[in-house]
PDB file of N, CA and C in Angstrom:
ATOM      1  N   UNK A   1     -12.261 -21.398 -21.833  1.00  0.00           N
ATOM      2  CA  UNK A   1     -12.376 -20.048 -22.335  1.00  0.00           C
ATOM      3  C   UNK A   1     -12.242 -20.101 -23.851  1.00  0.00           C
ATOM      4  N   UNK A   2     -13.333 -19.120 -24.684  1.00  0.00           N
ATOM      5  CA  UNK A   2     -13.190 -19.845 -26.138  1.00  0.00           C
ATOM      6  C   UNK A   2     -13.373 -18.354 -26.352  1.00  0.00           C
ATOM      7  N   UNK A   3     -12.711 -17.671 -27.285  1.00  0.00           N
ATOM      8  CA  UNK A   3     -13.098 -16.368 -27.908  1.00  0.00           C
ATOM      9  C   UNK A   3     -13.066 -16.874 -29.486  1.00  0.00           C
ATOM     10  N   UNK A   4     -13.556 -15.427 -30.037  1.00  0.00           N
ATOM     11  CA  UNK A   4     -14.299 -15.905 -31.305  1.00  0.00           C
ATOM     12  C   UNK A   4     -13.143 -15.459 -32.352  1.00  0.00           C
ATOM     13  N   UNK A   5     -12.269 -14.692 -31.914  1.00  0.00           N
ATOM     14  CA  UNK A   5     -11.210 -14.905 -33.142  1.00  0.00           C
ATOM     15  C   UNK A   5     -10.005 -14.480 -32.329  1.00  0.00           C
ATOM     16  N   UNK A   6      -8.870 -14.671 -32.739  1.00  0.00           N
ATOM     17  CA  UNK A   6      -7.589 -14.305 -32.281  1.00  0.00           C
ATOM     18  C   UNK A   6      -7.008 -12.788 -31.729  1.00  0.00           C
ATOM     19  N   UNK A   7      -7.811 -11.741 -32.583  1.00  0.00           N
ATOM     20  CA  UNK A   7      -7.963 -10.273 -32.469  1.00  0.00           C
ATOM     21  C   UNK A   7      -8.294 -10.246 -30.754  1.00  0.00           C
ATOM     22  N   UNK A   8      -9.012 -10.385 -30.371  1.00  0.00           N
ATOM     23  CA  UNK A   8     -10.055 -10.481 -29.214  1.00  0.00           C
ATOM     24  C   UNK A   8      -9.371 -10.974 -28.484  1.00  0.00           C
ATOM     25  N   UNK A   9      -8.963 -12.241 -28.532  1.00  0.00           N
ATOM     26  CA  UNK A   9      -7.740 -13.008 -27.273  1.00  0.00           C
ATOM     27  C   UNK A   9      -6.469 -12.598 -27.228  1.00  0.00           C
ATOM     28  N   UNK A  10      -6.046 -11.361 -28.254  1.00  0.00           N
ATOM     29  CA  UNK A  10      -4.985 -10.751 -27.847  1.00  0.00           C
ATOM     30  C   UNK A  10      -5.515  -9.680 -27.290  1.00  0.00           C
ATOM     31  N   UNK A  11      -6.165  -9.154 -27.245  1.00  0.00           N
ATOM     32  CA  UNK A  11      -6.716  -7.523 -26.385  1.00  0.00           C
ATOM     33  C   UNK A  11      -7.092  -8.031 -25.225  1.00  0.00           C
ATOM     34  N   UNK A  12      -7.915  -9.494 -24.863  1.00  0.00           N
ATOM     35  CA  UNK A  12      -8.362  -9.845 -23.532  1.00  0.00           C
ATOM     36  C   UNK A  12      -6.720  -9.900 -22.471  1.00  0.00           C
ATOM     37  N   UNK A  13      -6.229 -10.739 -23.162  1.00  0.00           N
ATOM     38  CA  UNK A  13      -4.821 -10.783 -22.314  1.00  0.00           C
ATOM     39  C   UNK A  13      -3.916  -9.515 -22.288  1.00  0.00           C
ATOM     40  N   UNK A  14      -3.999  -8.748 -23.376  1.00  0.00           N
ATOM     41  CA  UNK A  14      -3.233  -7.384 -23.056  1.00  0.00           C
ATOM     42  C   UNK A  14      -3.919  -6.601 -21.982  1.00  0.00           C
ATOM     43  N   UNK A  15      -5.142  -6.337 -21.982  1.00  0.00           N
ATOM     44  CA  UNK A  15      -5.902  -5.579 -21.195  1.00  0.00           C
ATOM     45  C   UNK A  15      -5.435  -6.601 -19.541  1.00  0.00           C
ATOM     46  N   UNK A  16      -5.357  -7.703 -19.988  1.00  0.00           N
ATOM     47  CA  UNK A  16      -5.172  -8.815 -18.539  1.00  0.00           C
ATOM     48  C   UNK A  16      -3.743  -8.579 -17.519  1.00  0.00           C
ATOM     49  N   UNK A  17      -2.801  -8.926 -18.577  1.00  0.00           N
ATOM     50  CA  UNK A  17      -1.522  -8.419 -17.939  1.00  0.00           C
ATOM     51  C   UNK A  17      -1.212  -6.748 -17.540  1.00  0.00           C
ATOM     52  N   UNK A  18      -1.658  -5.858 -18.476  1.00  0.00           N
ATOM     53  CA  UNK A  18      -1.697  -4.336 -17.345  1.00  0.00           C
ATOM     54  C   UNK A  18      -2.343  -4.745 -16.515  1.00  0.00           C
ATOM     55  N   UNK A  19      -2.967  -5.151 -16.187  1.00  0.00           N
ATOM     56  CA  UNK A  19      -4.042  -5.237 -14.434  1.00  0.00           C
ATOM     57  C   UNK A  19      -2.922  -6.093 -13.667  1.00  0.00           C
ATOM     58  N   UNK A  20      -2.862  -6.792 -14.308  1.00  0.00           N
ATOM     59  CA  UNK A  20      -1.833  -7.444 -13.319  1.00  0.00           C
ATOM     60  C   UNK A  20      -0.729  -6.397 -13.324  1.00  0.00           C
ATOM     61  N   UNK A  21      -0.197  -6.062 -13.673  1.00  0.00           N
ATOM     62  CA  UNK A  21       1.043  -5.284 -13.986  1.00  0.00           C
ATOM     63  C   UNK A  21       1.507  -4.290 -12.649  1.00  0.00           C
ATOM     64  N   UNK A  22      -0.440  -3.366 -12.723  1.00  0.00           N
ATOM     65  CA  UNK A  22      -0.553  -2.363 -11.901  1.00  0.00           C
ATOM     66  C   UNK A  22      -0.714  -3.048 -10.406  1.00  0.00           C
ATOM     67  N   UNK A  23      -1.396  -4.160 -10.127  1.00  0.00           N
ATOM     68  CA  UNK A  23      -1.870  -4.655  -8.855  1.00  0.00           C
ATOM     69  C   UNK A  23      -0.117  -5.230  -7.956  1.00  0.00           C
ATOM     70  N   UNK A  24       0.554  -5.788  -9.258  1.00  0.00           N
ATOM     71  CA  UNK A  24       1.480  -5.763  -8.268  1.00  0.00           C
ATOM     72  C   UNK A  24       3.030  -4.968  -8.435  1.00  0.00           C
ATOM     73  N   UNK A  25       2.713  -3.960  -9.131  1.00  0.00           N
ATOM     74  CA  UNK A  25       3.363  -2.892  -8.622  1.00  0.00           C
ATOM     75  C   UNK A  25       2.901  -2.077  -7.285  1.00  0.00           C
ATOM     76  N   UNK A  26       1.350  -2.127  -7.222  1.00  0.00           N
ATOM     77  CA  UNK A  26       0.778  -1.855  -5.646  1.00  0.00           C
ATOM     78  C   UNK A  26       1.605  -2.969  -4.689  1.00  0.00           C
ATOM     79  N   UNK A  27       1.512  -4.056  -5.084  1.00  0.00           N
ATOM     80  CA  UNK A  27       1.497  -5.015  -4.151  1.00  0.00           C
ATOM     81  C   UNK A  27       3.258  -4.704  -3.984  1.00  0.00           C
ATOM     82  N   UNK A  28       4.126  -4.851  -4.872  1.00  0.00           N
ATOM     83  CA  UNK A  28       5.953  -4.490  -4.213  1.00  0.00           C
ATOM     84  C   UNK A  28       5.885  -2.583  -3.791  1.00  0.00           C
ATOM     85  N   UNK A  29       4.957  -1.906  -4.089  1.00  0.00           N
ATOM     86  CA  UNK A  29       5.460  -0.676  -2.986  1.00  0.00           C
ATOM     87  C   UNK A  29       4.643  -0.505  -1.736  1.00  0.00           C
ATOM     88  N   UNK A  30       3.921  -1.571  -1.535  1.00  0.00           N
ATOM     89  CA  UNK A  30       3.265  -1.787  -0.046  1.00  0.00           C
ATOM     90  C   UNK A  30       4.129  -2.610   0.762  1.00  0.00           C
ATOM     91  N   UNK A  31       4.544  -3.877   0.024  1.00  0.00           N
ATOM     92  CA  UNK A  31       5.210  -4.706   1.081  1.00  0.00           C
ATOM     93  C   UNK A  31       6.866  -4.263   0.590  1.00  0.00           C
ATOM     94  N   UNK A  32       7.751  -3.798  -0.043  1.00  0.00           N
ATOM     95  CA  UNK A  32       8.916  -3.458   0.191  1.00  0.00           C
ATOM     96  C   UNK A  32       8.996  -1.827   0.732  1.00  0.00           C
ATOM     97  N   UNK A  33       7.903  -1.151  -0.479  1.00  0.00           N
ATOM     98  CA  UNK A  33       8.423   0.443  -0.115  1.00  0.00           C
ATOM     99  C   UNK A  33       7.735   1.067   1.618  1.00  0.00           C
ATOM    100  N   UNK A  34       7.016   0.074   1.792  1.00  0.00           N
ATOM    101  CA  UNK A  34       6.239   0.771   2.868  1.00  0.00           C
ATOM    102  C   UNK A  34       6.744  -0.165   4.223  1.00  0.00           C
ATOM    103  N   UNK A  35       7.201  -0.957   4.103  1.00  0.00           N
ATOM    104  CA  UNK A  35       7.834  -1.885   4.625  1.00  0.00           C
ATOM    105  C   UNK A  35       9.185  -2.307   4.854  1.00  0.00           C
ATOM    106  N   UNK A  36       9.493  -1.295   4.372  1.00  0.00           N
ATOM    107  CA  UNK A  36      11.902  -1.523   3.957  1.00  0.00           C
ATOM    108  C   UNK A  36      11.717  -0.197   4.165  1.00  0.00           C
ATOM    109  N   UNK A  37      11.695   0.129   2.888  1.00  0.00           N
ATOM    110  CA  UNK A  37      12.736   1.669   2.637  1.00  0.00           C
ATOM    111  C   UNK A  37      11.974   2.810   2.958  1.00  0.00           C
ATOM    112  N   UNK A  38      10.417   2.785   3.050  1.00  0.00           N
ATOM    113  CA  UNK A  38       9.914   4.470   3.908  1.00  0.00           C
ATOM    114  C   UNK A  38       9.463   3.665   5.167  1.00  0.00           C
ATOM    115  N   UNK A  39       9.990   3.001   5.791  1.00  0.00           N
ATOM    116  CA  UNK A  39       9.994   2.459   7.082  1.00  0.00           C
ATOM    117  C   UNK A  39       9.956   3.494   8.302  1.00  0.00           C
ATOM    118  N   UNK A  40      11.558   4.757   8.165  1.00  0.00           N
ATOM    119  CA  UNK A  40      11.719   5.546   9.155  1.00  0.00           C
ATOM    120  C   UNK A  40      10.696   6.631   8.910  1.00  0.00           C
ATOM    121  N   UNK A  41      10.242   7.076   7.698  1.00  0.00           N
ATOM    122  CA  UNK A  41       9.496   8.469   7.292  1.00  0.00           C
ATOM    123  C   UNK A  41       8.133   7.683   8.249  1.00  0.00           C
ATOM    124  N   UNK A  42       7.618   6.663   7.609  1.00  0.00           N
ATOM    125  CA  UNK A  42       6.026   6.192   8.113  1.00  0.00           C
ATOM    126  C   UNK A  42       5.885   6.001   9.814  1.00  0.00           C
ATOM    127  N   UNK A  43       7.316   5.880  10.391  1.00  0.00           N
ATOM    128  CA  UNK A  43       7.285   5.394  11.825  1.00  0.00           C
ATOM    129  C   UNK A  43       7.212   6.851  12.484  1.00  0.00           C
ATOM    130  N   UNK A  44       7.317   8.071  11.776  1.00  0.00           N
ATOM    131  CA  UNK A  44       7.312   9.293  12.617  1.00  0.00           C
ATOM    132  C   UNK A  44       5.355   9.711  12.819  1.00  0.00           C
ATOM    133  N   UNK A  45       4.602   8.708  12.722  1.00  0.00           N
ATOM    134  CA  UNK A  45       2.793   8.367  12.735  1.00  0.00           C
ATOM    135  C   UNK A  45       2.618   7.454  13.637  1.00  0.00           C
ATOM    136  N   UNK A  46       1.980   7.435  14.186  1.00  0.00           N
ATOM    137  CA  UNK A  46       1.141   6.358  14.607  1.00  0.00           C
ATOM    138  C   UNK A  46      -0.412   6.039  14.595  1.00  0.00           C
ATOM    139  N   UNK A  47      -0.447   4.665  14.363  1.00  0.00           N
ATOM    140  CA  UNK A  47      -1.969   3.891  13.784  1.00  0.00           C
ATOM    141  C   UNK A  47      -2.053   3.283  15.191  1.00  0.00           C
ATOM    142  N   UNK A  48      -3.160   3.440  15.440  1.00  0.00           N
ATOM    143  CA  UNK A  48      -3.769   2.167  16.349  1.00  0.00           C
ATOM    144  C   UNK A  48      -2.710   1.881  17.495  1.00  0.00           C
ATOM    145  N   UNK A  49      -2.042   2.906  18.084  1.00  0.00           N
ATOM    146  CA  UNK A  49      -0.917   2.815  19.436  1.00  0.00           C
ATOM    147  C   UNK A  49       0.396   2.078  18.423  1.00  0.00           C
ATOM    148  N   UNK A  50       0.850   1.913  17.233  1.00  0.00           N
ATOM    149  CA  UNK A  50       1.640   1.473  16.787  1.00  0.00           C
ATOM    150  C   UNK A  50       2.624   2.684  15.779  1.00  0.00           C
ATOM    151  N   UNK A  51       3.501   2.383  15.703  1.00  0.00           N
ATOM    152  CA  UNK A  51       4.251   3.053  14.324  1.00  0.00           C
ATOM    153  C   UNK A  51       3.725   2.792  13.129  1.00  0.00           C
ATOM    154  N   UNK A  52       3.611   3.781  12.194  1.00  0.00           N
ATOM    155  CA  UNK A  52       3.232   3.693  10.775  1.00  0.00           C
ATOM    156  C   UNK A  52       3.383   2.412  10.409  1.00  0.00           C
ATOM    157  N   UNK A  53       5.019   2.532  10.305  1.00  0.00           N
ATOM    158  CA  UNK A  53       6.154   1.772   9.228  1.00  0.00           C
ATOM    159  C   UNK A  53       6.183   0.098  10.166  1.00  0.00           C
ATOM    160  N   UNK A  54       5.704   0.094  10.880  1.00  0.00           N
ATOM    161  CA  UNK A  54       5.820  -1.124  11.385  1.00  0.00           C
ATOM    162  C   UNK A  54       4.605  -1.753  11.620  1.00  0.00           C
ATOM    163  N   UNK A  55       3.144  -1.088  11.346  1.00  0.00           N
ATOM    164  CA  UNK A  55       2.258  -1.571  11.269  1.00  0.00           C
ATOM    165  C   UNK A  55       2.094  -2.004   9.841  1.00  0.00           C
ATOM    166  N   UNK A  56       2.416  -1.555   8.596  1.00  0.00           N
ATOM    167  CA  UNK A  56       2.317  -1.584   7.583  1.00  0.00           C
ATOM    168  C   UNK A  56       3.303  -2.713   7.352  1.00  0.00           C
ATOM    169  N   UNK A  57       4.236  -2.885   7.816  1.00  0.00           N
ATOM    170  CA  UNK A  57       5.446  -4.325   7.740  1.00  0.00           C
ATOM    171  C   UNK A  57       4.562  -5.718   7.932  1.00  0.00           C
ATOM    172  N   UNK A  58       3.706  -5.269   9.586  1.00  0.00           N
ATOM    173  CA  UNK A  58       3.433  -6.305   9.613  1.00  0.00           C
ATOM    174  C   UNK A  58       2.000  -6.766   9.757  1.00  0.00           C
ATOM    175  N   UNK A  59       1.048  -5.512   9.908  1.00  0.00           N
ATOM    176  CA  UNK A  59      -1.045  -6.151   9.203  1.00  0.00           C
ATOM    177  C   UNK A  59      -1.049  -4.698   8.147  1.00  0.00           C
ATOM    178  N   UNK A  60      -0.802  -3.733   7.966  1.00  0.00           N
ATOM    179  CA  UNK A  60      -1.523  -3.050   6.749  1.00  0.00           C
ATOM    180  C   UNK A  60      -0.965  -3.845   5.110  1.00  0.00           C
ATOM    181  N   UNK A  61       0.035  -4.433   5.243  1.00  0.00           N
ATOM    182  CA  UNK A  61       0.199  -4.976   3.993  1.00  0.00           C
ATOM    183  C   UNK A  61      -0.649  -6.094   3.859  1.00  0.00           C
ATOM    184  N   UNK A  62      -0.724  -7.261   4.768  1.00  0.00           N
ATOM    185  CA  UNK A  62      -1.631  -7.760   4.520  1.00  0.00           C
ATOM    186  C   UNK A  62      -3.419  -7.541   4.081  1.00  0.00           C
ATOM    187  N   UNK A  63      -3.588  -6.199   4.476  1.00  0.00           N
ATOM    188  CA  UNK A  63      -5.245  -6.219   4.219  1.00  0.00           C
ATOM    189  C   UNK A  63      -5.194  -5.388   2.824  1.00  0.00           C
ATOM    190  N   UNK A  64      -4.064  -4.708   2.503  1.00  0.00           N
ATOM    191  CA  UNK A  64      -3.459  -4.101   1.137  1.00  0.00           C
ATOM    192  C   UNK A  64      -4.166  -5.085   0.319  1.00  0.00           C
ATOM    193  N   UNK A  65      -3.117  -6.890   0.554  1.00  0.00           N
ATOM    194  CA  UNK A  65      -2.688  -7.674  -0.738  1.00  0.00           C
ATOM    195  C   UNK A  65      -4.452  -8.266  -0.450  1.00  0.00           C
ATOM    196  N   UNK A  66      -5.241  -8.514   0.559  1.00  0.00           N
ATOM    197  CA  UNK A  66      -6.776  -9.036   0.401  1.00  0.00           C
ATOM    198  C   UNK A  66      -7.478  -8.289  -0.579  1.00  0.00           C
ATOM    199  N   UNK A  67      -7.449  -7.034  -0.296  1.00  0.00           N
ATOM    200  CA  UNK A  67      -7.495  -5.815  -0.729  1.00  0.00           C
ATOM    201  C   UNK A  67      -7.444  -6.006  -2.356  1.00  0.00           C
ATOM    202  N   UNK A  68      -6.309  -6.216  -2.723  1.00  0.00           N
ATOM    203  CA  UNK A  68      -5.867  -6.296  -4.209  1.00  0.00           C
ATOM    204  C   UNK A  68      -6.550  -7.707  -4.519  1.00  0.00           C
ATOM    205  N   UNK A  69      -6.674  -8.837  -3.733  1.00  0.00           N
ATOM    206  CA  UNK A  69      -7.205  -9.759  -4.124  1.00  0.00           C
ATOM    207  C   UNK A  69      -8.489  -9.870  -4.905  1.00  0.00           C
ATOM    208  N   UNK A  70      -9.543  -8.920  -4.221  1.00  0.00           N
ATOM    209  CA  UNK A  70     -10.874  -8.654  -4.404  1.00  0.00           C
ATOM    210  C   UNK A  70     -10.869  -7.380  -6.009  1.00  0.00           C
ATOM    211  N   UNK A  71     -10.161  -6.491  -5.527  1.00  0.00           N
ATOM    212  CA  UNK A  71     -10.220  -5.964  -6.941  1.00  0.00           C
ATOM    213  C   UNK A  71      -9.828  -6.742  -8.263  1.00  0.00           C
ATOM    214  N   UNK A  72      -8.667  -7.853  -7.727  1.00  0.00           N
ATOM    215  CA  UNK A  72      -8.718  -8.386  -9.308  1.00  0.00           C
ATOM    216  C   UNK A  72      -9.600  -9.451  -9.634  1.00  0.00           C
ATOM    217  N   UNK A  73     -10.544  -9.785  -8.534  1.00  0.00           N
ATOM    218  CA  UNK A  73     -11.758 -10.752  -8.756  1.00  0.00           C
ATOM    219  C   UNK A  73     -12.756  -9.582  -9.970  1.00  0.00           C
ATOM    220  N   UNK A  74     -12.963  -8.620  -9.154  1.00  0.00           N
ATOM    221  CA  UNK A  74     -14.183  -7.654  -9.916  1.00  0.00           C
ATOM    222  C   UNK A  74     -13.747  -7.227 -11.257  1.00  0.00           C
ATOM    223  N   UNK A  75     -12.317  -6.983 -10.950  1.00  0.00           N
ATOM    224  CA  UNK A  75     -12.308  -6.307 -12.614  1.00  0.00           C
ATOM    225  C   UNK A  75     -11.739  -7.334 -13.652  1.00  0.00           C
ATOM    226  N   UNK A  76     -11.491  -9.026 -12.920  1.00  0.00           N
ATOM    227  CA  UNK A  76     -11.445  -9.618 -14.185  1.00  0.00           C
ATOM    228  C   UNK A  76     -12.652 -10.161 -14.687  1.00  0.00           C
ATOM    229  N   UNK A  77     -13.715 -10.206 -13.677  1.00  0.00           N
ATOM    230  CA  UNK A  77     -15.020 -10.724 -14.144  1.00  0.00           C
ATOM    231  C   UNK A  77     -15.805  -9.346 -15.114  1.00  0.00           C
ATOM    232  N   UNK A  78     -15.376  -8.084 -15.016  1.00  0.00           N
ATOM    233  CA  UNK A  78     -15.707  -7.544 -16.054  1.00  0.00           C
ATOM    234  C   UNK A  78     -15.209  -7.760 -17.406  1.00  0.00           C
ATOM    235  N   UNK A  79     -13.700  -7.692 -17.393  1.00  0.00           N
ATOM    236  CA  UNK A  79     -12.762  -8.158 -18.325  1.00  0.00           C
ATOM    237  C   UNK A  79     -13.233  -9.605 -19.301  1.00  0.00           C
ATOM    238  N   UNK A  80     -13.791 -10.358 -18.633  1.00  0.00           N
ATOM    239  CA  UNK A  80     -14.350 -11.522 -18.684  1.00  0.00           C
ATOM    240  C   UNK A  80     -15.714 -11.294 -19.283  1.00  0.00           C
ATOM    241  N   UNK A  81     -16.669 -10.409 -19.301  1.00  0.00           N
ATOM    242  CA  UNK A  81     -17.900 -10.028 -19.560  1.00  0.00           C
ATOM    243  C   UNK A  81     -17.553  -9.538 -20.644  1.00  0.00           C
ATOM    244  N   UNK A  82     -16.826  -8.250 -20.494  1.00  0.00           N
ATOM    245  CA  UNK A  82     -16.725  -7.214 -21.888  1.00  0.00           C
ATOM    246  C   UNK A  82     -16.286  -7.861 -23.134  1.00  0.00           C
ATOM    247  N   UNK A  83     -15.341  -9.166 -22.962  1.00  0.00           N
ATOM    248  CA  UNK A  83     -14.918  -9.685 -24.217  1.00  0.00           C
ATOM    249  C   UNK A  83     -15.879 -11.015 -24.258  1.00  0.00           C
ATOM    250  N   UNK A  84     -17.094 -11.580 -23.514  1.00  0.00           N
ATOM    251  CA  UNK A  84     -17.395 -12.566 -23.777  1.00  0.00           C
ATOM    252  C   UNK A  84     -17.217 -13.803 -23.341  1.00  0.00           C
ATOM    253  N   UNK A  85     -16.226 -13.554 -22.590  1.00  0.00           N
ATOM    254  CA  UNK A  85     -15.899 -15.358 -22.000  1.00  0.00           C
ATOM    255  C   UNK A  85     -16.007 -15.672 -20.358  1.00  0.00           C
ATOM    256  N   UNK A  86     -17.164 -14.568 -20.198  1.00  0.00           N
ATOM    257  CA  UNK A  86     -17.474 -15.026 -18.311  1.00  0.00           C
ATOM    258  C   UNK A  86     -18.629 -16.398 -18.090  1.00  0.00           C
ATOM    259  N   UNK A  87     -18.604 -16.983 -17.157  1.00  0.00           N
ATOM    260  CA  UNK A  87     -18.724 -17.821 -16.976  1.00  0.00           C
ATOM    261  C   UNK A  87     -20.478 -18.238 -16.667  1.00  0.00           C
TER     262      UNK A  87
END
């Protein structure tokens, strides 16, 4: 990865770490808040013959964090475009 002056490779990585920042603040209130502590509120639902709060413990977080996986593919390959250094 080569940018063309120092200006630029500090805005690529600032702009880099909020994304990260936000994805896993998604990612700790899916797998703790939705998964620990609104456990009893989400279990008064049911998904798919299951409780909210216990489906979300144990497959909605997972397709959450795939989920988040794929968005930070797309928006770093923009990130990656907009400043110049995609591949």
């Amino acid at each position: 990865m080569s940018f063309e002056d120092a200006e630029k490779a500090k805005g690529y990585w600032n702009e880099n770490l909020k994304l990260v920042i936000k994805l896993l603040a998604i990612w700790a209130f899916v797998s703790f808040g939705c998964g620990v502590l609104l456990v009893d509120i989400l279990n008064q639902f049911s998904f798919m013959g299951f409780k909210l709060g216990f489906w979300f413990a144990q497959q909605g977080s997972i397709y959450v964090f795939l989920i988040l996986i794929f968005v930070y593919v797309k928006k770093s390959n923009t990130l990656d475009k907009k400043y110049g250094v995609d591949e």
